[in-house]
C-alpha atoms as a PDB file:
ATOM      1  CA  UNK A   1      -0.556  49.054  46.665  1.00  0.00           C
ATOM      2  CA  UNK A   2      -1.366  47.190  43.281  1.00  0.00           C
ATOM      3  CA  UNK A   3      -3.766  48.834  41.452  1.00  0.00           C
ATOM      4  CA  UNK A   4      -6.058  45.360  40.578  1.00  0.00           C
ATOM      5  CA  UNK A   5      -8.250  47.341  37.697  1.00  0.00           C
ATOM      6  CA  UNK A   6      -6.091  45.860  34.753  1.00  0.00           C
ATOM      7  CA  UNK A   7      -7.655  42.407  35.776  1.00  0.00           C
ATOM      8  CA  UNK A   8     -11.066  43.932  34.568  1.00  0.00           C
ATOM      9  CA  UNK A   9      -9.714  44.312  31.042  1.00  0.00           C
ATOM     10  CA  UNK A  10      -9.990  41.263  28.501  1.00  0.00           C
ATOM     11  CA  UNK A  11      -6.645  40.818  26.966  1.00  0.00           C
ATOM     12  CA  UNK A  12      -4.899  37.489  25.566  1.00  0.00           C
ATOM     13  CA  UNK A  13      -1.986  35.692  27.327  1.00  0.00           C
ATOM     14  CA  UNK A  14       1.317  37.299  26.261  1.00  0.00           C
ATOM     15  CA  UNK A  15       2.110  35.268  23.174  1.00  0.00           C
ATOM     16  CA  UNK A  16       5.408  33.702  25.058  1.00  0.00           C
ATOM     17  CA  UNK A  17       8.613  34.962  23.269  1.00  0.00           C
ATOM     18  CA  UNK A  18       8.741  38.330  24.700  1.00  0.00           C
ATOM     19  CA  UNK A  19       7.721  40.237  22.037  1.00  0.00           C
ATOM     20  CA  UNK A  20       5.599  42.266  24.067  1.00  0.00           C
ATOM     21  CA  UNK A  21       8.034  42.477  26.946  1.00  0.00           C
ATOM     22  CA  UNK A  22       6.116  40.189  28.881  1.00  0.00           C
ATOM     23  CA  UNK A  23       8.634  38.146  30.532  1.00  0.00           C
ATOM     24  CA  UNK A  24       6.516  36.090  32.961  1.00  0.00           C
ATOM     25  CA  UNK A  25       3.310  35.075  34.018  1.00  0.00           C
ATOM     26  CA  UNK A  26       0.857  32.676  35.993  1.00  0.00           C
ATOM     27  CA  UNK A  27      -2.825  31.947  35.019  1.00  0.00           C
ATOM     28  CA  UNK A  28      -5.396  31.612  37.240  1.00  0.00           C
ATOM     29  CA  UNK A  29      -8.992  30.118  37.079  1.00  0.00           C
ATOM     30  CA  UNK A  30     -10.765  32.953  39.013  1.00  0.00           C
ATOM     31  CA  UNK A  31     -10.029  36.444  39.873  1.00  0.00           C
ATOM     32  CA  UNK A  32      -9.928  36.045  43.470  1.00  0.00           C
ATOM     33  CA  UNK A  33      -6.664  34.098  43.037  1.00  0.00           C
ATOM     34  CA  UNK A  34      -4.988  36.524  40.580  1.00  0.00           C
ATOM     35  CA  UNK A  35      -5.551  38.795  43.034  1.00  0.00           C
ATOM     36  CA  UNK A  36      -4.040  37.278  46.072  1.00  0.00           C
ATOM     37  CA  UNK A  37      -0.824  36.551  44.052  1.00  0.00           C
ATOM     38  CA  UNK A  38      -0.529  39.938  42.891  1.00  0.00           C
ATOM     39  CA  UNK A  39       1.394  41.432  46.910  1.00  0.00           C
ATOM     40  CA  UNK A  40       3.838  38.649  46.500  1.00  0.00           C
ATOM     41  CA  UNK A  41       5.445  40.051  42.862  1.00  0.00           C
ATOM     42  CA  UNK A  42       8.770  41.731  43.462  1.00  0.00           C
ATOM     43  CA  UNK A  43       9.262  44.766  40.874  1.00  0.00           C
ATOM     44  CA  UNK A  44      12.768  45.808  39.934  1.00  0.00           C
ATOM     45  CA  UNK A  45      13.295  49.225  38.147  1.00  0.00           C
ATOM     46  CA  UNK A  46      11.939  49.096  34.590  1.00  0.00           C
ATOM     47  CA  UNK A  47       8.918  46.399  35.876  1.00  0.00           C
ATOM     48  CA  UNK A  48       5.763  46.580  35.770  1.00  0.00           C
ATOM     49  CA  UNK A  49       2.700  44.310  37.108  1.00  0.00           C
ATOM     50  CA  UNK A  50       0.176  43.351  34.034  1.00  0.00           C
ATOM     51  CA  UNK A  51      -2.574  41.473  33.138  1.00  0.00           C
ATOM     52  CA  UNK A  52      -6.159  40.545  32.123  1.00  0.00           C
ATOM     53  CA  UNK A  53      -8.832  38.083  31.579  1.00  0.00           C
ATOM     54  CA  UNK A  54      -9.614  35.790  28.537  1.00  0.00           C
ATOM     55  CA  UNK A  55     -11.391  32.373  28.281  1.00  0.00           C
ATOM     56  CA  UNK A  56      -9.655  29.069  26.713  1.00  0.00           C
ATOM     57  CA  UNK A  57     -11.615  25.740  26.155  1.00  0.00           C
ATOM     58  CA  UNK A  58     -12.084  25.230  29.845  1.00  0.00           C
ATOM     59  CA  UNK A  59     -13.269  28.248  30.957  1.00  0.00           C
ATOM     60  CA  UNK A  60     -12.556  31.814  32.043  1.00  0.00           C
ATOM     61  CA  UNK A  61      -9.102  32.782  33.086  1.00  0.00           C
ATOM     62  CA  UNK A  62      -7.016  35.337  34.655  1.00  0.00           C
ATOM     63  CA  UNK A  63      -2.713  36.111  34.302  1.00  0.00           C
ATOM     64  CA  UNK A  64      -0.925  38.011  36.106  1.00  0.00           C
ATOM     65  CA  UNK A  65       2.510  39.015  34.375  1.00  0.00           C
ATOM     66  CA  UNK A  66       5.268  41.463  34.309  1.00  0.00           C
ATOM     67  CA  UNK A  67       6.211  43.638  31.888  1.00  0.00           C
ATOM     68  CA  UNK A  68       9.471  45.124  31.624  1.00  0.00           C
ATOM     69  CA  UNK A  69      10.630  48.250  29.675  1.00  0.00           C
ATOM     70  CA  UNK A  70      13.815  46.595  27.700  1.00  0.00           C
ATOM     71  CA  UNK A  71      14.771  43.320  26.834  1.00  0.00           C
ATOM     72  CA  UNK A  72      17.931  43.233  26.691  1.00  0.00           C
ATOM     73  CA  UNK A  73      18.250  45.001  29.596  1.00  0.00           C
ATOM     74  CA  UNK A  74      16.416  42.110  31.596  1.00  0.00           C
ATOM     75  CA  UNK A  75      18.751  39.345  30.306  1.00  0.00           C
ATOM     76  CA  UNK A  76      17.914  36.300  28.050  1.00  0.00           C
ATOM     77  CA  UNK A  77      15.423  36.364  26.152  1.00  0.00           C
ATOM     78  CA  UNK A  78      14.923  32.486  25.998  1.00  0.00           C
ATOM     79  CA  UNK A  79      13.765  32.398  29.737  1.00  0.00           C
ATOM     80  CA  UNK A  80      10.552  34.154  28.955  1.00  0.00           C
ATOM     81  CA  UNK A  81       8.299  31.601  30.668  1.00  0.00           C
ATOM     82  CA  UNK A  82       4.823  31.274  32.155  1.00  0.00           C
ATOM     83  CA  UNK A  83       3.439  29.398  34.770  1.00  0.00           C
ATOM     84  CA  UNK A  84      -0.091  27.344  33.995  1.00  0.00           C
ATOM     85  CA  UNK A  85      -3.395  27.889  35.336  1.00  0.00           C
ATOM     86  CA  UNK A  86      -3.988  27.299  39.321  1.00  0.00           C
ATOM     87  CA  UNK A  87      -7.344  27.737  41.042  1.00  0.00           C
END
């Protein structure tokens, strides 16, 4: 099981370019719906499940993203993405 308590933490998006090995994510406008995506991420060895909470000029957010331990290891560096905010 996930532990959810990292979605209790305020902590800004990943900044998108994978400096901080956060390779992909999906923002969500409440908690509850973080939450239910968080079962349905498939971690390879290396992965890990992050996130937090923040607030942009709409409103309070949640992301969900994963983390992974080396770069290069993952692949290309250019597919760092994120999806947008759902509710």
């Amino acid at each position: 099981m996930v532990d959810e308590d990292f979605l209790a933490h305020e902590l800004a998006l990943p900044e998108g370019h994978g400096k901080d090995h956060v390779v992909q994510w999906h923002v969500f406008r409440s908690r509850e719906a973080a939450e239910a995506f968080m079962p349905h991420v498939k971690l390879a060895e290396g992965q890990q499940l992050v996130g937090g909470y923040t607030r942009d000029s709409v409103g309070p957010l949640w992301w969900v993203g994963v983390q992974v331990d080396d770069l290069d290891r993952w692949g290309n560096r250019t597919a760092v993405n994120k999806h947008g905010a759902s509710a």
